[in-house]
Protein backbone atom coordinates (compact mmCIF):
# COMPACT_ATOMS: atom_id res chain seq x y z
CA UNK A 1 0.00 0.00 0.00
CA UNK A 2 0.89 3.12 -0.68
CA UNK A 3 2.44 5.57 2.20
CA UNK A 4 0.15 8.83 1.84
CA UNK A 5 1.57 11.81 3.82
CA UNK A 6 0.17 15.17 4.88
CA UNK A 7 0.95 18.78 6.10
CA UNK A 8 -0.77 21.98 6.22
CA UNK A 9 0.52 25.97 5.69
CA UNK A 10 -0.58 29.08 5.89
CA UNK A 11 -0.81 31.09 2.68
CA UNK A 12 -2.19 34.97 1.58
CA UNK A 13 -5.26 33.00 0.38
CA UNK A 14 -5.91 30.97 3.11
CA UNK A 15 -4.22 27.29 4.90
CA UNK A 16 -3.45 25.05 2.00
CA UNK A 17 -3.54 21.19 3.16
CA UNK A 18 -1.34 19.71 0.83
CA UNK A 19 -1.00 15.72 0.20
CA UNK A 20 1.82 13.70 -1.19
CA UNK A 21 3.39 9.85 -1.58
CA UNK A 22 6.79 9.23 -2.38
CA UNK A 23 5.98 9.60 -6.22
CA UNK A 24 4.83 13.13 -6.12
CA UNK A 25 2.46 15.89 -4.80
CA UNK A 26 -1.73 14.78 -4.87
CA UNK A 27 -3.53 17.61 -4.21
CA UNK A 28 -3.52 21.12 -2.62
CA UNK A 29 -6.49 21.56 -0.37
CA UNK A 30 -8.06 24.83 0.36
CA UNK A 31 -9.26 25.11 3.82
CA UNK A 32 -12.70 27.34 3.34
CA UNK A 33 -14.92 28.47 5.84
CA UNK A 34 -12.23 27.48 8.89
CA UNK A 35 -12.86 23.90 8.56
CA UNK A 36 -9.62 21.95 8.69
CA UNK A 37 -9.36 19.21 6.51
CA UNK A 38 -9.12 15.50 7.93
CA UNK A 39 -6.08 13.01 7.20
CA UNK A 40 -7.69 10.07 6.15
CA UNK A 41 -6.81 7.09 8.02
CA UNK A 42 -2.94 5.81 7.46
CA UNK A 43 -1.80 9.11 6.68
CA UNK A 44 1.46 10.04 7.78
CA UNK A 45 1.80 13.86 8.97
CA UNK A 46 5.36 14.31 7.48
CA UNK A 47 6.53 18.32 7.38
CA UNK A 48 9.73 17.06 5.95
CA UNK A 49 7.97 15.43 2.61
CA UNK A 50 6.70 18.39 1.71
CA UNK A 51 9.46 21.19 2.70
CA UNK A 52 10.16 21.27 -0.97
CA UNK A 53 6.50 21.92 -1.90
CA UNK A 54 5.95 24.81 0.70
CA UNK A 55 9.13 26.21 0.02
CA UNK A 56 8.17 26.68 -3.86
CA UNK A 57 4.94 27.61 -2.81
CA UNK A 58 6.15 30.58 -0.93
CA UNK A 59 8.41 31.91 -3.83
CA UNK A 60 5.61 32.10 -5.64
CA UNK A 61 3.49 33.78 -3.03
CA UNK A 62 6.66 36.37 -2.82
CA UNK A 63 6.47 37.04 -6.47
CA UNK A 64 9.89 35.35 -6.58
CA UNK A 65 8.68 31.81 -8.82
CA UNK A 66 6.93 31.80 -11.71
CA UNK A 67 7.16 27.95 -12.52
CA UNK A 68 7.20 25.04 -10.35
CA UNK A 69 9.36 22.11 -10.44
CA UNK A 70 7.99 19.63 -8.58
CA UNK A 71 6.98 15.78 -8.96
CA UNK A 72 3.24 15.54 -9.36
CA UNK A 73 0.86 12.91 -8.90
CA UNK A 74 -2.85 14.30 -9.90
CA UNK A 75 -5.19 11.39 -9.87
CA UNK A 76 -7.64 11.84 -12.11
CA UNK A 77 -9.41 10.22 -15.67
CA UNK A 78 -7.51 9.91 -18.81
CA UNK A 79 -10.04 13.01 -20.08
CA UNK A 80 -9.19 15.02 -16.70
CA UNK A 81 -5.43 14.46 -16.81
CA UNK A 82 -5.38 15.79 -20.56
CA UNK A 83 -7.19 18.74 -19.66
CA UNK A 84 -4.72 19.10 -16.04
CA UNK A 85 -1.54 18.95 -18.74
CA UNK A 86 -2.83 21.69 -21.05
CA UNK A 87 -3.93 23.76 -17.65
CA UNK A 88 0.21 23.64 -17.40
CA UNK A 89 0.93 25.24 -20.46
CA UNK A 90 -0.45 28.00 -19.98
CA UNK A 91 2.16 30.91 -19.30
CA UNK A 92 2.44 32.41 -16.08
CA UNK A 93 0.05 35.93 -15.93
CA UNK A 94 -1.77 34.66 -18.76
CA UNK A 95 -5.14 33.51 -18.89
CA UNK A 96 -7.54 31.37 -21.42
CA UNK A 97 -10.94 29.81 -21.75
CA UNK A 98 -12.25 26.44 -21.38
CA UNK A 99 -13.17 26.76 -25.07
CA UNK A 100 -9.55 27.19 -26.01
CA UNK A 101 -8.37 24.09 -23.60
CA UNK A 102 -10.70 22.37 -25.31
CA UNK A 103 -9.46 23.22 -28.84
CA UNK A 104 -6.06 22.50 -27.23
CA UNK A 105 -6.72 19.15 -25.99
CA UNK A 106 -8.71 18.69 -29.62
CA UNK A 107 -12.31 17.82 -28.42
CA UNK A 108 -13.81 21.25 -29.45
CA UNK A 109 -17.19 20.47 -28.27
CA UNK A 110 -15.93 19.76 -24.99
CA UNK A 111 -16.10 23.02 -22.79
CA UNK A 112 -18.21 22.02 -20.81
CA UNK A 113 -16.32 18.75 -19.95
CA UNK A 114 -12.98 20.73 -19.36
CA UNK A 115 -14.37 23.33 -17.34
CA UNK A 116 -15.32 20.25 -14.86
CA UNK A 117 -12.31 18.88 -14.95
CA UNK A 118 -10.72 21.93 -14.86
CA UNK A 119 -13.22 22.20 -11.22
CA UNK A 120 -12.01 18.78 -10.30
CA UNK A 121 -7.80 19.50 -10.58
CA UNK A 122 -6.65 18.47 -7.26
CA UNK A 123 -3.84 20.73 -7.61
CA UNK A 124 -4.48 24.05 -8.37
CA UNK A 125 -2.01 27.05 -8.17
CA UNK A 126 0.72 24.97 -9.28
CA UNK A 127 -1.38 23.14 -12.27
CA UNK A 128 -2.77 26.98 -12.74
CA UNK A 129 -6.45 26.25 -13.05
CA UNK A 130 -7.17 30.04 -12.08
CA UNK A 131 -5.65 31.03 -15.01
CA UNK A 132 -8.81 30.04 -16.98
CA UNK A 133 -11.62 32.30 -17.41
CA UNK A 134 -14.86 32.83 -19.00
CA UNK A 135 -14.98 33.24 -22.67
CA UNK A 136 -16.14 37.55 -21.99
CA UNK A 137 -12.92 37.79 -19.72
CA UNK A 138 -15.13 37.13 -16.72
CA UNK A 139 -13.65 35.15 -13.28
CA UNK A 140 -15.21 31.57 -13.47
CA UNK A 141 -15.52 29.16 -10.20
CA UNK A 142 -12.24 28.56 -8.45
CA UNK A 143 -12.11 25.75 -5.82
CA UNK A 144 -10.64 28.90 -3.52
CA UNK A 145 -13.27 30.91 -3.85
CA UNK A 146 -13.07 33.52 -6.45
CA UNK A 147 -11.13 36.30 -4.14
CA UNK A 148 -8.56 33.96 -3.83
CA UNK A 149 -8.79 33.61 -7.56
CA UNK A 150 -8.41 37.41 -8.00
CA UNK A 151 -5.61 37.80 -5.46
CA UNK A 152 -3.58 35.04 -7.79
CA UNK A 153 -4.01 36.25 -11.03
CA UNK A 154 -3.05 40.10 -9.07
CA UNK A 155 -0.07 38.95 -7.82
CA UNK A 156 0.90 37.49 -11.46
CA UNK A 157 -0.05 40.36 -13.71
CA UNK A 158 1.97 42.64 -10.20
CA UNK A 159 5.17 40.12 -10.57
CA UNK A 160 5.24 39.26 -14.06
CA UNK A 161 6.81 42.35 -15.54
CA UNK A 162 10.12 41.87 -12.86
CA UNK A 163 10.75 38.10 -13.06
């Protein structure tokens, strides 16, 4: 069985709970409303497994990292993961639709389907999810809450002209 391990961090959008095994980072949990999330059972809380995730977290919450280098381990459909791996092309301070993910990913007709996977990525910030938008420029859903969406794509379009 797999070893699943666990820590939590403070962040300008709120704790993060993130979640990792020894082949890469899971997810990135967003702790709304003040409730904590809950290690399922087995988990290991292990700071030291994920000092290289918070650390590149923070760089980017500095301004100071605009990509992340980092093993990752989304678990997802074959139809989610495509969408999760065109989510990480796009650059950093730049935004796009679901329509043009799903030209991207070449199922045209599939907006719809992409923007719920796009709901569904376990790991946003660093698979940049908040980067996509509404066709008319408008903020869509974000799993953070759309301040925390706002706040991100701030700190991008603040950063992006001095990295």
């Amino acid at each position: 069985m797999t070893q699943v391990y666990y820590d939590q961090m403070p962040s300008p959008i709120g704790p993060l709970f993130l979640v990792a095994d020894d082949e890469g980072l899971r997810e990135i949990r967003f702790e709304l409303d003040r409730r904590p999330h809950t290690p399922l059972p087995g988990w290991e809380h292990a700071p030291s497994k994920l000092a290289e995730v918070r650390r590149q977290l923070n760089e980017y919450f500095a301004g100071e990292r605009v990509t992340f280098d980092l093993p990752l381990k989304p678990l997802g459909t074959a139809f989610q993961q495509s969408v999760w791996q065109a989510l990480t092309t796009i650059g950093y301070a730049m935004t796009t639709s679901y329509g043009q993910i799903s030209q991207q990913i070449q199922r045209p007709k599939a907006s719809r389907a992409v923007g719920a996977a796009n709901g569904r990525n376990p790991i946003p910030i660093i698979i940049p999810c908040h980067r996509v938008i509404g066709s008319n420029g408008s903020l869509t859903g974000f799993g953070g809450g759309l301040a925390a969406k706002q706040w991100l794509l701030g700190l991008e379009a603040a950063t992006s002209g001095k990295l």
